[in-house]
C-alpha atoms as a PDB file:
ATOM      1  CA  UNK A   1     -86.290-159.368  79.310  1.00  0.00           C
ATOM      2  CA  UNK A   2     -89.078-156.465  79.109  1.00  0.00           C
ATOM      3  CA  UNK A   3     -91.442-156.796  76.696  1.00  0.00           C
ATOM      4  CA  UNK A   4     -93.902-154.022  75.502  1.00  0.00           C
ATOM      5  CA  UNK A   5     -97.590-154.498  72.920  1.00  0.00           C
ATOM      6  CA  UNK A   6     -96.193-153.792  69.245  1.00  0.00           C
ATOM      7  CA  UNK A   7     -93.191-156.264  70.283  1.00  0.00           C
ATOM      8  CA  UNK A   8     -92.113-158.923  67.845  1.00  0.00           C
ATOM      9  CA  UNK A   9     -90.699-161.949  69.436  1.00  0.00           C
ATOM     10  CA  UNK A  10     -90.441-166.252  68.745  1.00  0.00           C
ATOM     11  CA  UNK A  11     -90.139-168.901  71.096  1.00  0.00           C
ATOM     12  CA  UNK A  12     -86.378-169.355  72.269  1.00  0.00           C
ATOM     13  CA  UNK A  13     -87.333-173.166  70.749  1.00  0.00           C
ATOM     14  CA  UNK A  14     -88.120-171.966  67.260  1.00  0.00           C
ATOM     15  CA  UNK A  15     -91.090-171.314  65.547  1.00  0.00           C
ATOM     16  CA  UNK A  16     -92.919-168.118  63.970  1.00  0.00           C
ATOM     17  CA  UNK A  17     -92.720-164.486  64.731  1.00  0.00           C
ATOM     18  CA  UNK A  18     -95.612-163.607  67.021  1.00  0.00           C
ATOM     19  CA  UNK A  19     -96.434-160.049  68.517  1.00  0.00           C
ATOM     20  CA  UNK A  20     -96.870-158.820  71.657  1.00  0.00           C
ATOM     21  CA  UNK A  21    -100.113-157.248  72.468  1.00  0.00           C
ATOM     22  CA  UNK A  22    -100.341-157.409  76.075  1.00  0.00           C
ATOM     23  CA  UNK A  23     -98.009-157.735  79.137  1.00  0.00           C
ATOM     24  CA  UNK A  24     -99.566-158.843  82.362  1.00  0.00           C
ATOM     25  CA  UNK A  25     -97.768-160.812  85.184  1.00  0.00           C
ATOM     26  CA  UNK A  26     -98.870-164.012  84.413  1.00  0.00           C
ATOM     27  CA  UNK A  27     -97.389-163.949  80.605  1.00  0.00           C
ATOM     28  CA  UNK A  28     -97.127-162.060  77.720  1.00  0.00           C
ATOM     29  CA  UNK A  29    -100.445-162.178  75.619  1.00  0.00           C
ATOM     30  CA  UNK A  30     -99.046-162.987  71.879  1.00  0.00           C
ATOM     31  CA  UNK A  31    -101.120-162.997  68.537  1.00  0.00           C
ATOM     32  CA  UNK A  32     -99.960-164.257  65.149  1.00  0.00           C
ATOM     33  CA  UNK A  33    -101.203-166.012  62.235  1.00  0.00           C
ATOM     34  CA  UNK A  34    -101.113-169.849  61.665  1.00  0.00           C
ATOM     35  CA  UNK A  35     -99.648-171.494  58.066  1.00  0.00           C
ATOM     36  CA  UNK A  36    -103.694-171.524  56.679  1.00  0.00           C
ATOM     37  CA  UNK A  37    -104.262-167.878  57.928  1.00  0.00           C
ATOM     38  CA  UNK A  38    -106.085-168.697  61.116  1.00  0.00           C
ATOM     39  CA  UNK A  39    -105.876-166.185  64.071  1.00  0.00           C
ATOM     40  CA  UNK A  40    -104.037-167.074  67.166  1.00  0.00           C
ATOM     41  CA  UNK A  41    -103.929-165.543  70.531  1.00  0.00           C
ATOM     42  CA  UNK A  42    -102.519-166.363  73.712  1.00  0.00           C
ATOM     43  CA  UNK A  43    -100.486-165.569  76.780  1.00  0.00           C
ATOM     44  CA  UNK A  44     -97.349-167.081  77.184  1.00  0.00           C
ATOM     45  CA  UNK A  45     -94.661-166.779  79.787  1.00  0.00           C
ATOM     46  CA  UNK A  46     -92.228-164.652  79.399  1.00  0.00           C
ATOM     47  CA  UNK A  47     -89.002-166.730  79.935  1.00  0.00           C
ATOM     48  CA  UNK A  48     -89.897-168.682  76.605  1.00  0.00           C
ATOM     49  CA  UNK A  49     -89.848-165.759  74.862  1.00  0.00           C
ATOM     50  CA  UNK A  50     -86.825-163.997  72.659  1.00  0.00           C
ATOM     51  CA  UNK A  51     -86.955-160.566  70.952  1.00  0.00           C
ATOM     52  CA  UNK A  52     -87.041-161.463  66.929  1.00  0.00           C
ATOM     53  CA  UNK A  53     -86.059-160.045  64.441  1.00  0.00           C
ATOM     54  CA  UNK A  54     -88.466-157.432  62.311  1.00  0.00           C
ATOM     55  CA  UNK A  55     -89.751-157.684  58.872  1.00  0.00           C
ATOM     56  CA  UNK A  56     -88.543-154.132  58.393  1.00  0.00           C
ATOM     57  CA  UNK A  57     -85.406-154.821  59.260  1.00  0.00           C
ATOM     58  CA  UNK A  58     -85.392-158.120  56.318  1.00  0.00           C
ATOM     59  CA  UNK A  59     -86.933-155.259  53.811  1.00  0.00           C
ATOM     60  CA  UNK A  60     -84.457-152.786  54.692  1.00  0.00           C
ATOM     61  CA  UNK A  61     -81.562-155.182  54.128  1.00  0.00           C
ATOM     62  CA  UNK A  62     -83.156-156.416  50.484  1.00  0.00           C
ATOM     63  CA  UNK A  63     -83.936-153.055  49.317  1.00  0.00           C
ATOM     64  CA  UNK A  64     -79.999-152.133  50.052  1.00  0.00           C
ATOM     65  CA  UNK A  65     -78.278-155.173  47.871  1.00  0.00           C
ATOM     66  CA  UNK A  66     -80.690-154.422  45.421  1.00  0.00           C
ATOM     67  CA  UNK A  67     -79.421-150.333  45.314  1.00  0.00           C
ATOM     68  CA  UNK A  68     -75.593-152.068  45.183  1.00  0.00           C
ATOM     69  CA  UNK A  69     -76.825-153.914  42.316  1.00  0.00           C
ATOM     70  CA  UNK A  70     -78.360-150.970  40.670  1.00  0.00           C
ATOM     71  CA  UNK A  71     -75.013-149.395  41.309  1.00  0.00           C
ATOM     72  CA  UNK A  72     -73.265-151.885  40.200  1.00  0.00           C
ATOM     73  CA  UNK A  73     -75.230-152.180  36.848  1.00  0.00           C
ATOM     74  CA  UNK A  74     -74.444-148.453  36.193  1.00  0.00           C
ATOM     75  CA  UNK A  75     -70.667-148.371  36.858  1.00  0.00           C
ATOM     76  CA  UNK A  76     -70.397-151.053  34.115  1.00  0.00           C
ATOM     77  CA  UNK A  77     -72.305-148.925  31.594  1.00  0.00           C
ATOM     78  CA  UNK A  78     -70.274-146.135  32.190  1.00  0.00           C
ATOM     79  CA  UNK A  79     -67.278-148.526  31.542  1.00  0.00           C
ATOM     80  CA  UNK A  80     -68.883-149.409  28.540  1.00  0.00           C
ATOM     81  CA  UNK A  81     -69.434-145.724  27.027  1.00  0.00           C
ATOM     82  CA  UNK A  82     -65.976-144.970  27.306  1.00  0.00           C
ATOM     83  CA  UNK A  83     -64.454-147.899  26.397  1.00  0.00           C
END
């Protein structure tokens, strides 16, 4: 797999989102912050690495159950009104 800088990927063995922010052909240089808010960087290879998900894409999800519970929430009122 092709990675590019701005990438976010994990290790296929678990572990934290990281991103990419360089791609050289000894490994893909990877920065993310530790569990006490340390800094990390360094270049790992490649084949470890798996595309990961993106916190948009978790935000995106949340903010759409939380519109079908809004909508949800206001078909019941209008139940209520003409009831």
């Amino acid at each position: 797999m092709t990675f590019q800088p701005g990438d976010v990927v994990a290790l296929k063995s678990g572990g934290q989102p990281m991103t990419v922010a360089n791609v050289a052909d000894e490994g893909v240089e990877c920065i993310w912050i530790g569990e006490e808010g340390e800094l990390f960087r360094e270049t790992i290879p490649s084949i470890v690495l798996l595309a990961a998900e993106t916190f948009e894409a978790d935000d995106e999800e949340d903010q759409d159950a939380e519109d079908d519970r809004s909508e949800a929430e206001e078909d019941d009122t209008e139940v209520r009104k003409i009831a």
